[in-house]
C-alpha atoms as a PDB file:
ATOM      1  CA  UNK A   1      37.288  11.949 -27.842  1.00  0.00           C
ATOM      2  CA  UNK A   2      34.899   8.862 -26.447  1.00  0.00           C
ATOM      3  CA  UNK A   3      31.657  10.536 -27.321  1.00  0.00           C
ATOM      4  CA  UNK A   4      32.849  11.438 -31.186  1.00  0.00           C
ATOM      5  CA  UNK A   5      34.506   7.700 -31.374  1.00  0.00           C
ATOM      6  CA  UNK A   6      30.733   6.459 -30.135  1.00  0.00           C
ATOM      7  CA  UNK A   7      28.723   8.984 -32.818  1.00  0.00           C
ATOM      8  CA  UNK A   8      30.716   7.702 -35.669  1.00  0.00           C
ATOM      9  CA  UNK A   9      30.744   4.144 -34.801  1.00  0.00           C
ATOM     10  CA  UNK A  10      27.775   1.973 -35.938  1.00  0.00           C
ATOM     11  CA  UNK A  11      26.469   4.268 -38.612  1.00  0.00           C
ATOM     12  CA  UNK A  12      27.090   2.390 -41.550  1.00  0.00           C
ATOM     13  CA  UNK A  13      24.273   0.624 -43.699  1.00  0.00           C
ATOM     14  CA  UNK A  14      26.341  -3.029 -42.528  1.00  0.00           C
ATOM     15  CA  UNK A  15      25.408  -1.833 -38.917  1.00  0.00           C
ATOM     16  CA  UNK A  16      22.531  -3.973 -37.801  1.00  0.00           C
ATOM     17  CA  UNK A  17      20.061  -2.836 -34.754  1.00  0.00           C
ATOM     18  CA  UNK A  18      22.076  -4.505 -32.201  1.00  0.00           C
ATOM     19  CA  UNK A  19      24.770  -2.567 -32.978  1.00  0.00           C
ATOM     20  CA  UNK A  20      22.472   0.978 -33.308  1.00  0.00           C
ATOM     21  CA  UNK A  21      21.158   0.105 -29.819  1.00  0.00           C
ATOM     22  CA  UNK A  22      24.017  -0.398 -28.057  1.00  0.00           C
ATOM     23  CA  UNK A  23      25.800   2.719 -29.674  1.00  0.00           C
ATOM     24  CA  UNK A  24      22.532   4.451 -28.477  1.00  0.00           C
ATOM     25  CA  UNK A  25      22.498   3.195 -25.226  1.00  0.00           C
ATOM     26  CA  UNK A  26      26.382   3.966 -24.656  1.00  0.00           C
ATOM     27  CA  UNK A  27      26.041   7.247 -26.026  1.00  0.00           C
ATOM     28  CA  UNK A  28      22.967   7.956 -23.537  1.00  0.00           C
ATOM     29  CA  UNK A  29      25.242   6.929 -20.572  1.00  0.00           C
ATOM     30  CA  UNK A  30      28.353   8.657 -21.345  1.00  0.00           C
ATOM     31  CA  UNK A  31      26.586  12.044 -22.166  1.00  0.00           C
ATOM     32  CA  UNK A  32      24.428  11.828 -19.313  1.00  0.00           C
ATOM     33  CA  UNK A  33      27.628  11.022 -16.863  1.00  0.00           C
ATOM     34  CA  UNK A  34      29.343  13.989 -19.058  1.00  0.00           C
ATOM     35  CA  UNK A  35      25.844  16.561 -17.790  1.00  0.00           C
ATOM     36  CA  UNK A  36      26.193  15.436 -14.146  1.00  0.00           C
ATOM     37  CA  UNK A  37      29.988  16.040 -13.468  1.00  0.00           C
ATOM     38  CA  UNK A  38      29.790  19.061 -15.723  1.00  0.00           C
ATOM     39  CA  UNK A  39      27.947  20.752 -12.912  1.00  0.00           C
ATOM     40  CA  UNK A  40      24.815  21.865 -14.373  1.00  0.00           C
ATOM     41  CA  UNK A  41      21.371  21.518 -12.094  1.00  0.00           C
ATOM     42  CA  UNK A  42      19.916  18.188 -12.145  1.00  0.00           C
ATOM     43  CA  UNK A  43      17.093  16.514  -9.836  1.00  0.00           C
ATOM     44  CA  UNK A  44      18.988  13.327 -10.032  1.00  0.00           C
ATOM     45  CA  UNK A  45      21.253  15.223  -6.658  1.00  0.00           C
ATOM     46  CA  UNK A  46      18.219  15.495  -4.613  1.00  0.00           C
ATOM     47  CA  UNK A  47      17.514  11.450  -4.877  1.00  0.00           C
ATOM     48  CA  UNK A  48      17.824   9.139  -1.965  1.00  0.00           C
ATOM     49  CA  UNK A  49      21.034   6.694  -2.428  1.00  0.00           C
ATOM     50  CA  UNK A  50      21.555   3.004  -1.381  1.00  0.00           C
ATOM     51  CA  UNK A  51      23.915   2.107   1.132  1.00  0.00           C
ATOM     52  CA  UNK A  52      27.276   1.744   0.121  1.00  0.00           C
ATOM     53  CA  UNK A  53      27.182  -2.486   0.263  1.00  0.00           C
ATOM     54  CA  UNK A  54      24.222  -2.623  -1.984  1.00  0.00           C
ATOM     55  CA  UNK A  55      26.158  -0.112  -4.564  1.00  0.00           C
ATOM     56  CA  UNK A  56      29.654  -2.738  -3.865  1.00  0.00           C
ATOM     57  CA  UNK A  57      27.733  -6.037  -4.510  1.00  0.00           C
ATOM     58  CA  UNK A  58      25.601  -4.951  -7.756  1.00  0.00           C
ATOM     59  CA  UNK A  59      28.738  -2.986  -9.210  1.00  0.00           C
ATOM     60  CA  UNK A  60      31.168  -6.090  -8.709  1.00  0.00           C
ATOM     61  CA  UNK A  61      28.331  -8.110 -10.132  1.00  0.00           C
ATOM     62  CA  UNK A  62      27.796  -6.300 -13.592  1.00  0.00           C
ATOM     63  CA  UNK A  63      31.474  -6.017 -13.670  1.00  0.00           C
ATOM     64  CA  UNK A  64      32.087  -9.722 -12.970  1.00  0.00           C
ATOM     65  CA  UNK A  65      30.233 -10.250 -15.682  1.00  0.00           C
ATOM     66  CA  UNK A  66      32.083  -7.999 -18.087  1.00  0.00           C
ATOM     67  CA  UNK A  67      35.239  -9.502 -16.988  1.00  0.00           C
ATOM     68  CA  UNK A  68      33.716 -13.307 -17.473  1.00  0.00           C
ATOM     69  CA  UNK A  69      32.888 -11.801 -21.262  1.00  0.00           C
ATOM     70  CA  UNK A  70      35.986 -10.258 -21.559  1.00  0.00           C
ATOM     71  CA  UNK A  71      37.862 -13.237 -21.410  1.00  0.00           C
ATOM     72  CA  UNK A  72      35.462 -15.086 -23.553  1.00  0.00           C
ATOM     73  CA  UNK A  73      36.549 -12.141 -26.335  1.00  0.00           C
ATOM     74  CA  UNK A  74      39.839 -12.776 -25.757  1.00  0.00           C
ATOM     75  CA  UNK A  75      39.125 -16.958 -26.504  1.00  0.00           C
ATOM     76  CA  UNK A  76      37.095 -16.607 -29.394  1.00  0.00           C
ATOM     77  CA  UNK A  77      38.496 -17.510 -32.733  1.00  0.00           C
ATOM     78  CA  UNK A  78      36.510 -15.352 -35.226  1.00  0.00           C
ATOM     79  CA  UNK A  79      36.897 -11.740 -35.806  1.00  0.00           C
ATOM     80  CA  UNK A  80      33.134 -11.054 -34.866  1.00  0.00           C
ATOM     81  CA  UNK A  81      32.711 -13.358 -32.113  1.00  0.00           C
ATOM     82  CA  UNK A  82      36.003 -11.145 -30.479  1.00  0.00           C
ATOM     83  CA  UNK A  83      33.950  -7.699 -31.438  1.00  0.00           C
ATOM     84  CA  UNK A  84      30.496  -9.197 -30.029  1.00  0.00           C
ATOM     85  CA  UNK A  85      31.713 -10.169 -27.062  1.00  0.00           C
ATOM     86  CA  UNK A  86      34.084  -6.964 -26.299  1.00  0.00           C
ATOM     87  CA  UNK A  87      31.352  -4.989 -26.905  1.00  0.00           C
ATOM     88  CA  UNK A  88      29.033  -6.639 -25.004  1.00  0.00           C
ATOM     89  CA  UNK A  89      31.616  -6.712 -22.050  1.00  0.00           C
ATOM     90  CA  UNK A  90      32.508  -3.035 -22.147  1.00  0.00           C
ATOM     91  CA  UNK A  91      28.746  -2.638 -21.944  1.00  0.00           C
ATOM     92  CA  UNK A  92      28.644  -4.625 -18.494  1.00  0.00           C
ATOM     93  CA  UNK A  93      31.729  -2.891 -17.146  1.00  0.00           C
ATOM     94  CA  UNK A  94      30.249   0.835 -17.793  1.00  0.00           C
ATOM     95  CA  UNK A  95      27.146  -0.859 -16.188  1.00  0.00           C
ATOM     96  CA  UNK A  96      28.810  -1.933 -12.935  1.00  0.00           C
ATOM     97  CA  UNK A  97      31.109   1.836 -13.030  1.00  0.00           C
ATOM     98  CA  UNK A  98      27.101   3.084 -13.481  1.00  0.00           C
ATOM     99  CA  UNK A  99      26.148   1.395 -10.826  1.00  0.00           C
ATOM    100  CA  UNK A 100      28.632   2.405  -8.089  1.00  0.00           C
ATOM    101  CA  UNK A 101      28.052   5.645  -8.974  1.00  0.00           C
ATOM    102  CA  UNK A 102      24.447   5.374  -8.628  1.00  0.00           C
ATOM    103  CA  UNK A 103      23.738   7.399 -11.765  1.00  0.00           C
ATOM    104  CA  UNK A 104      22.062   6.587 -15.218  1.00  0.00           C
ATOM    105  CA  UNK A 105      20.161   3.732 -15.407  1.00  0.00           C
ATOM    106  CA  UNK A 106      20.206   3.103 -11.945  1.00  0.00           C
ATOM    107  CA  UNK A 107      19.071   6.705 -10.412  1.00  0.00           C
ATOM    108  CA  UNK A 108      16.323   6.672  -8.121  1.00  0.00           C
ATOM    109  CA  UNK A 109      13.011   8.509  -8.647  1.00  0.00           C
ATOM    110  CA  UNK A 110      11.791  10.789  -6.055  1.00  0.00           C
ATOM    111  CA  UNK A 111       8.147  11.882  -6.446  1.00  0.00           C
ATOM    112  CA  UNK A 112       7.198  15.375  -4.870  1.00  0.00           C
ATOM    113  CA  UNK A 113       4.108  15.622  -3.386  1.00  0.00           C
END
């Protein structure tokens, strides 16, 4: 349901390439989330994690922030500013969920030597 909401939203020729990005960039998280609990093989489960404080503090951080946005939204008197900053906040808040979970675009690269 989320991932056909995301490809049809922001397609339209009014769309500008704030609004292509950020439908890009959502789209990237929530399919790459969608690959890793699916099960399949991944080299992302053979990465070294942070510690469990680090995760806390950067994920109530980015989530802070979403929240602070959030109820900026929720003050704003025009139609747009309400949609720019909702948007912008549900971006933070899957950020901060992201980073918890240490996956996609806060993974850890491993090189093998």
């Amino acid at each position: 349901m989320a991932l056909a909401t995301l490809q049809a939203w922001g397609t339209g020729a009014e769309a500008g390439w704030e609004l292509r990005f950020l439908r890009f960039f959502l789209l990237r998280i929530l399919v790459k989330s969608l690959s890793l609990e699916s099960g399949l093989p991944s080299a992302s489960r053979d990465r070294p994690r942070d510690c469990m404080g680090c995760r806390i503090v950067g994920a109530a951080g980015l989530i802070g922030i979403g929240a602070y946005l959030a109820n900026v939204a929720w003050k704003n008197k025009t139609f747009v500013g309400r949609i720019t900053f909702s948007t912008i906040s549900l971006a933070f808040v899957t950020l901060g969920v992201q980073r918890y979970k240490q996956e996609f675009p806060f993974e850890k690269r491993t090189e093998k030597s």
